[in-house]
Protein backbone atom coordinates (compact mmCIF):
# COMPACT_ATOMS: atom_id res chain seq x y z
CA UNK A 1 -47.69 -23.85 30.00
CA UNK A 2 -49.18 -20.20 28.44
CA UNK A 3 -52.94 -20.01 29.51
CA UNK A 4 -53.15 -18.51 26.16
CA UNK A 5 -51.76 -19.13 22.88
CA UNK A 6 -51.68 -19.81 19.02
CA UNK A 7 -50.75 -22.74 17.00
CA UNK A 8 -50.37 -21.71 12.59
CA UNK A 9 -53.34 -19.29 13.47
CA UNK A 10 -54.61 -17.38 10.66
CA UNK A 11 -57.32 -14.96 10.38
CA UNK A 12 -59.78 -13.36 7.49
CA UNK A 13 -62.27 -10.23 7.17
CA UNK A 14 -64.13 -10.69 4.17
CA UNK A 15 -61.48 -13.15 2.11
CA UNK A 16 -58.75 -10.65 3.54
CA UNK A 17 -56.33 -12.57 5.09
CA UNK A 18 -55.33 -10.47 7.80
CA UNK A 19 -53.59 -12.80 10.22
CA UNK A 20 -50.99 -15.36 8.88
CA UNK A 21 -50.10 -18.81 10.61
CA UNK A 22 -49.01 -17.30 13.80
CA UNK A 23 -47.60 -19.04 16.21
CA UNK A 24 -47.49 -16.82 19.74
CA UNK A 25 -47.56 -17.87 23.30
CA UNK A 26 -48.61 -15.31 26.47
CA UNK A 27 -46.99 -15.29 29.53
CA UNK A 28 -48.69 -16.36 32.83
CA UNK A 29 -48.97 -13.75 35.47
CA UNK A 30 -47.70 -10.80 32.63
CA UNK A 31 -48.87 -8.01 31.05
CA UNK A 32 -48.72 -8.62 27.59
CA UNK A 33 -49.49 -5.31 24.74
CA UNK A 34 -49.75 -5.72 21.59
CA UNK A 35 -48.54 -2.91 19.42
CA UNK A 36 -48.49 -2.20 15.45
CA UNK A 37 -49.92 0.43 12.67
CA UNK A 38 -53.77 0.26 12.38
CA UNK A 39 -55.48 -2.20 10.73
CA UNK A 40 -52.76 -4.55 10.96
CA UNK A 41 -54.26 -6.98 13.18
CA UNK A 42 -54.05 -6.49 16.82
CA UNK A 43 -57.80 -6.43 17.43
CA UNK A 44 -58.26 -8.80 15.15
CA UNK A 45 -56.12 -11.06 17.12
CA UNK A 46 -57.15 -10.58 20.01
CA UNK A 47 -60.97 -11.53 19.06
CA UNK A 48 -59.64 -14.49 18.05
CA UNK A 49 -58.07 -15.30 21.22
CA UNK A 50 -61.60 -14.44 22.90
CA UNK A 51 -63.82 -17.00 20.92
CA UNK A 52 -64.82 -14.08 19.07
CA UNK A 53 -63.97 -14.34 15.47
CA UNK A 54 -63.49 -18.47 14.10
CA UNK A 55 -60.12 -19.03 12.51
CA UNK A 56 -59.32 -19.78 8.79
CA UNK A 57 -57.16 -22.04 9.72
CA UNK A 58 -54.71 -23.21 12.73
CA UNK A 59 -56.60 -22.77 16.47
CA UNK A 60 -56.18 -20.69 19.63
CA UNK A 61 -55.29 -22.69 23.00
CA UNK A 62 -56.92 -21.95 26.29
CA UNK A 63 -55.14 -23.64 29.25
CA UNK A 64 -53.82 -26.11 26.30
CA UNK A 65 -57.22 -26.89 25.08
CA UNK A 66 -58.46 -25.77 21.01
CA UNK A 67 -60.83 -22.50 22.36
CA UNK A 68 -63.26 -23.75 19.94
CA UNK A 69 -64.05 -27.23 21.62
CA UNK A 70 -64.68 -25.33 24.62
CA UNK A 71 -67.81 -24.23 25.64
CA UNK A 72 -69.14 -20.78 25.99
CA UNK A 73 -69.46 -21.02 30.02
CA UNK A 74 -66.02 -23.05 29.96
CA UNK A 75 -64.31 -19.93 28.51
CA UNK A 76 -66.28 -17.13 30.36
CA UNK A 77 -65.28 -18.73 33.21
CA UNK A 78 -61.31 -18.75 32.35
CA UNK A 79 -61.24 -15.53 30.27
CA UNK A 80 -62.91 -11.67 30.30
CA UNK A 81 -63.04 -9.65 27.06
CA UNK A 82 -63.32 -5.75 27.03
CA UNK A 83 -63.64 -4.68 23.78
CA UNK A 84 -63.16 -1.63 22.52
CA UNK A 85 -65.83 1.15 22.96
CA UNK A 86 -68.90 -0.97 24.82
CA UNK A 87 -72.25 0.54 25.37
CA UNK A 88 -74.84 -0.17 28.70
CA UNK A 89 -78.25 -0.19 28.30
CA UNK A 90 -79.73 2.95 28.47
CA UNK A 91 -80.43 3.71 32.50
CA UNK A 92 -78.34 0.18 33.77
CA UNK A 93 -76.60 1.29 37.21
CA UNK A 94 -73.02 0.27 37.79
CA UNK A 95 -73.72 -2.10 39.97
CA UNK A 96 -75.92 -3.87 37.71
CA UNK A 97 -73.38 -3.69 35.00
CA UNK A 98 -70.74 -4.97 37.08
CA UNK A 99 -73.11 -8.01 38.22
CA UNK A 100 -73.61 -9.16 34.80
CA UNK A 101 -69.69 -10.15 35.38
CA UNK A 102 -71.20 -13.21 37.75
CA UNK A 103 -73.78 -14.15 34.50
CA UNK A 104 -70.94 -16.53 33.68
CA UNK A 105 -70.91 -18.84 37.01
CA UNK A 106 -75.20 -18.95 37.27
CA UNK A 107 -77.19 -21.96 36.89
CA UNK A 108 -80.22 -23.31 37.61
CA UNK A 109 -78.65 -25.54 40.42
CA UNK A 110 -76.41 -22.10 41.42
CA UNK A 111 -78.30 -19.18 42.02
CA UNK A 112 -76.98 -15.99 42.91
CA UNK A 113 -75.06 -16.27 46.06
CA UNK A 114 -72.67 -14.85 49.19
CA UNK A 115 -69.89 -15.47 47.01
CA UNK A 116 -70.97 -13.67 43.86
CA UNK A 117 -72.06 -10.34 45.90
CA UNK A 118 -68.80 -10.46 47.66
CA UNK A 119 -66.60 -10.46 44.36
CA UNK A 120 -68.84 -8.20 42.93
CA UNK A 121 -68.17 -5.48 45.97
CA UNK A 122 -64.30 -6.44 45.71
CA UNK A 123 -64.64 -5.32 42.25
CA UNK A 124 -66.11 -1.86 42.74
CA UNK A 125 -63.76 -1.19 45.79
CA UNK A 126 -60.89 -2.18 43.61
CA UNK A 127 -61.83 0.21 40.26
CA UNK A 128 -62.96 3.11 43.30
CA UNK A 129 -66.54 2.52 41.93
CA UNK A 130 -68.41 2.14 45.12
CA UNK A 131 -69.56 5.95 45.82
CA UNK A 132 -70.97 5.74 42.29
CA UNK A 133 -72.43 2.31 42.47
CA UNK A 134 -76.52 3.37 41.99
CA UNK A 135 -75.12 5.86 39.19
CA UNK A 136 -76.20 5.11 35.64
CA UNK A 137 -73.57 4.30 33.41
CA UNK A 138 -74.41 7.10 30.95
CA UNK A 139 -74.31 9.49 33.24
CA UNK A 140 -70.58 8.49 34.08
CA UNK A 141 -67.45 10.47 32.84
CA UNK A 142 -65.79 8.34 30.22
CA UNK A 143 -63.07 7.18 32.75
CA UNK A 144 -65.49 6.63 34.80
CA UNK A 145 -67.22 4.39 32.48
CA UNK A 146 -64.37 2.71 31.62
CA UNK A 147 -63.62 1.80 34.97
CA UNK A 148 -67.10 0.46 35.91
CA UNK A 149 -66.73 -1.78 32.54
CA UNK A 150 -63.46 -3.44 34.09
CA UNK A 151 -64.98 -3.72 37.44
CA UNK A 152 -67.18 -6.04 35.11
CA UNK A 153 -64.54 -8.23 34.14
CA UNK A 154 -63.05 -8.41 37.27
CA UNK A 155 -66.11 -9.49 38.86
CA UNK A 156 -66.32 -11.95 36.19
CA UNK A 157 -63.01 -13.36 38.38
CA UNK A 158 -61.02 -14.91 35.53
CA UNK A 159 -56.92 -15.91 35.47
CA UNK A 160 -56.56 -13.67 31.95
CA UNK A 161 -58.31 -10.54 31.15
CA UNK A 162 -58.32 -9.14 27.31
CA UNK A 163 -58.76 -5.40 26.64
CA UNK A 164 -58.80 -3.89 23.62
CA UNK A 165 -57.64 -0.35 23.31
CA UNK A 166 -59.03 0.18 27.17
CA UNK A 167 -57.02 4.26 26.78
CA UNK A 168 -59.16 5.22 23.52
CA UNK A 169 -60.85 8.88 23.43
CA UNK A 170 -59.63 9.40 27.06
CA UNK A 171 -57.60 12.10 28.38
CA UNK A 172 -54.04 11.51 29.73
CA UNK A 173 -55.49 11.75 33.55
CA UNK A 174 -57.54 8.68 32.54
CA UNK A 175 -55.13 6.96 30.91
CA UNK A 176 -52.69 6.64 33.65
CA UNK A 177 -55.42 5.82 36.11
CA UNK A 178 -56.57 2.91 33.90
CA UNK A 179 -53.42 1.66 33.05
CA UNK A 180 -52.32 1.79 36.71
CA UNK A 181 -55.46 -0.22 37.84
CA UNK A 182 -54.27 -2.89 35.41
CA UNK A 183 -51.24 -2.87 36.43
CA UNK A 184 -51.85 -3.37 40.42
CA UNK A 185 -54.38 -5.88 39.31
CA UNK A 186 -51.59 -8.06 38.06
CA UNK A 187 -49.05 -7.28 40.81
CA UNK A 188 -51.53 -7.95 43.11
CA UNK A 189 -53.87 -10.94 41.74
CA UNK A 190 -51.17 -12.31 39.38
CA UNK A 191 -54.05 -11.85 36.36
CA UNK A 192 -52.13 -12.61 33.10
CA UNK A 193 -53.40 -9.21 30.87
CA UNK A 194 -53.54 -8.54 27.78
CA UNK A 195 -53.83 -5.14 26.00
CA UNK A 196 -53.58 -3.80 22.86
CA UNK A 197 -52.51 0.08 22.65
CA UNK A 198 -51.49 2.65 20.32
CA UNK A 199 -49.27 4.91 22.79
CA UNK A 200 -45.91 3.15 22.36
CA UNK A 201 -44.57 4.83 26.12
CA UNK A 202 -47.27 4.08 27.87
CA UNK A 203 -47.22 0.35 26.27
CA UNK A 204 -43.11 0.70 27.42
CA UNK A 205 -44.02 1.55 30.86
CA UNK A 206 -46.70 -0.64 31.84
CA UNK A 207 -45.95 -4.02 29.47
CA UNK A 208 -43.38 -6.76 31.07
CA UNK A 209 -44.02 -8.30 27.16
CA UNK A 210 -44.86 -7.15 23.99
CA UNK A 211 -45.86 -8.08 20.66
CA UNK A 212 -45.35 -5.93 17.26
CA UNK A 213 -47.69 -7.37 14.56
CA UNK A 214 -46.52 -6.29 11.09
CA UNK A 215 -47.27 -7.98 7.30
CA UNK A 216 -49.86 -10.75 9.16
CA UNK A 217 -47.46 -11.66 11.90
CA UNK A 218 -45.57 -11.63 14.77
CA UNK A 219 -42.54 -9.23 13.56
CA UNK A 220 -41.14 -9.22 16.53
CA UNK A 221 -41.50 -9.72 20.86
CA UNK A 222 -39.76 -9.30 24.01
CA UNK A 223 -39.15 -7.16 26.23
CA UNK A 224 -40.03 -3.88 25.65
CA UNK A 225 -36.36 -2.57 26.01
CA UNK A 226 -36.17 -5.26 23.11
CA UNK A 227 -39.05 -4.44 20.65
CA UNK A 228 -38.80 -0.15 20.86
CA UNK A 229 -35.62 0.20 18.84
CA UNK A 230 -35.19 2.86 16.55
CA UNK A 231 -35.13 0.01 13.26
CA UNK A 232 -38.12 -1.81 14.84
CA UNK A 233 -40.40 1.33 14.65
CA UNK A 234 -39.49 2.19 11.56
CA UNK A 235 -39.77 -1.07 10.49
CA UNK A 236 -43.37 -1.85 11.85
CA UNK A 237 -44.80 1.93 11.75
CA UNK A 238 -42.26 3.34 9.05
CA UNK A 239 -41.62 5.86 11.14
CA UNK A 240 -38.30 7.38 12.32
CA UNK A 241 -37.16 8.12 15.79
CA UNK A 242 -34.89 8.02 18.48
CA UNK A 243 -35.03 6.11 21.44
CA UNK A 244 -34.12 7.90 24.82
CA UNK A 245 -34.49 6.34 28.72
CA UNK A 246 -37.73 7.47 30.04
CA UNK A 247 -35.99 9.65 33.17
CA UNK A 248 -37.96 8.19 36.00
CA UNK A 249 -39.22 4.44 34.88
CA UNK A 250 -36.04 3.79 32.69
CA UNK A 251 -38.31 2.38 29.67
CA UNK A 252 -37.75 3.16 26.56
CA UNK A 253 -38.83 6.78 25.43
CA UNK A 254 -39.84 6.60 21.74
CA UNK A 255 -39.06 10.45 20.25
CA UNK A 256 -40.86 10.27 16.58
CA UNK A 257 -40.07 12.72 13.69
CA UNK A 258 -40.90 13.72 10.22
CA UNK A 259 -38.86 13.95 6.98
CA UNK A 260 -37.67 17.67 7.90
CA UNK A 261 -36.90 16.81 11.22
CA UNK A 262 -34.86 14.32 10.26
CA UNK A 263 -32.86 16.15 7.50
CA UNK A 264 -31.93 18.70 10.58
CA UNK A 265 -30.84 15.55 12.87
CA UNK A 266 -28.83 14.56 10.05
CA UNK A 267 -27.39 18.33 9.55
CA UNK A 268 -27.01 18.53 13.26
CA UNK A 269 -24.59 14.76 13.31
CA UNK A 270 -22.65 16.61 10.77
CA UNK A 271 -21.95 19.64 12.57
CA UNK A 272 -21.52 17.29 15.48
């Protein structure tokens, strides 16, 4: 069974109907991106699939139960959320930052315990936060930041983690060191992730599935060796391209170009 999944979903900003009975299953144990032109729905999506914004119409499954029936500790318990662009509270330390990640598992009868300081400190070691663990989070770099906001949703210890554009306003350096913390997290803890991002290689590289949402739907998944075709793109981002092999992952190396470029690539075929 998909932890996570849809059933004739659809999804409205302002009586825009941006989502369209969508049907979509996640894999267990994957990394999952979800890929498309802006404002066509990934986030949107994937707030729905967080509790986060209440269908139209049709539901969102958790574990094979409607999201909405469950309660708020029920899902924080099975599911972390990073959306995009979070802010601290002016002078909060990492390490209180990444406690809030245990808020989820408190009661009165279950206080803070051996257990929750140990996941906690797994958490930090794991994002490379622990030098910088009394360090305000505004005084961080932005990867930096970033990381210390997934050590919060690893703490949090849940099967599937969500992350919304987690790459956004940082520099390639960053990206890679994100995306490659996500990506041992799954190899190694078999967490079932789901991203959305803009940078179709880096999607190729790092996704085992992916999702391109075009006109309120699923327009098409897979594989990414599947999805990053040369009609797809243009299809989804009407934009023309050619596919190469990325020379050292073998992923699919999306090559975009304009109008003139591709009068030229037509010239050059002809010469050819």
């Amino acid at each position: 069974m998909s932890p996570l999944s849809s059933q004739a979903l659809s999804l409205s900003y302002e009586q825009r109907l941006i989502i369209d009975a969508l049907d979509l299953q996640i894999p267990r144990s994957e990394i999952t991106v979800f890929v498309g032109s802006n404002g066509c729905g990934k986030s949107t999506l994937l707030k729905a699939f967080a509790r986060l914004l209440k269908p139209q119409q049709g539901s969102v499954l958790l574990d094979g139960v409607a999201i909405q029936k469950q309660s708020t500790r029920q899902v924080a318990q099975k599911l972390a959320i990073l959306p995009q662009g979070p802010n601290a509270p002016e002078g909060l330390t990492v390490y209180q930052l990444v406690k809030q990640g245990r808020y989820p598992h408190q009661n009165w009868l279950q206080q803070w315990s051996a257990q929750d300081e140990c996941l906690v400190t797994q958490a930090l070691e794991a994002t490379d936060l622990i030098p910088l663990m009394h360090q305000p989070v505004d005084a961080l770099s932005g990867g930096q930041r970033q990381r210390a906001w997934i050590a919060m949703t690893l703490a949090q210890d849940t099967e599937i983690v969500l992350l919304d554009e987690p790459t956004t306003y940082l520099d390639l350096t960053h990206q890679i060191e994100i995306l490659d913390l996500l990506f041992d997290l799954n190899q190694q803890q078999q967490k079932t992730i789901v991203m959305v991002l803009h940078d179709l290689n880096l999607a190729c590289r790092y996704a085992h599935h992916m999702v391109a949402i075009h006109n309120r739907t699923v327009h098409a998944q897979g594989r990414p060796e599947a999805i990053i075709t040369e009609d797809i793109v243009r299809e989804v981002f009407h934009l023309d391209c050619t596919i190469s092999r990325d020379p050292l992952f073998g992923t699919p190396l999306c090559i975009p170009f304009g109008k003139g470029r591709r009068l030229l690539k037509e010239q050059a075929n002809v010469l050819a």
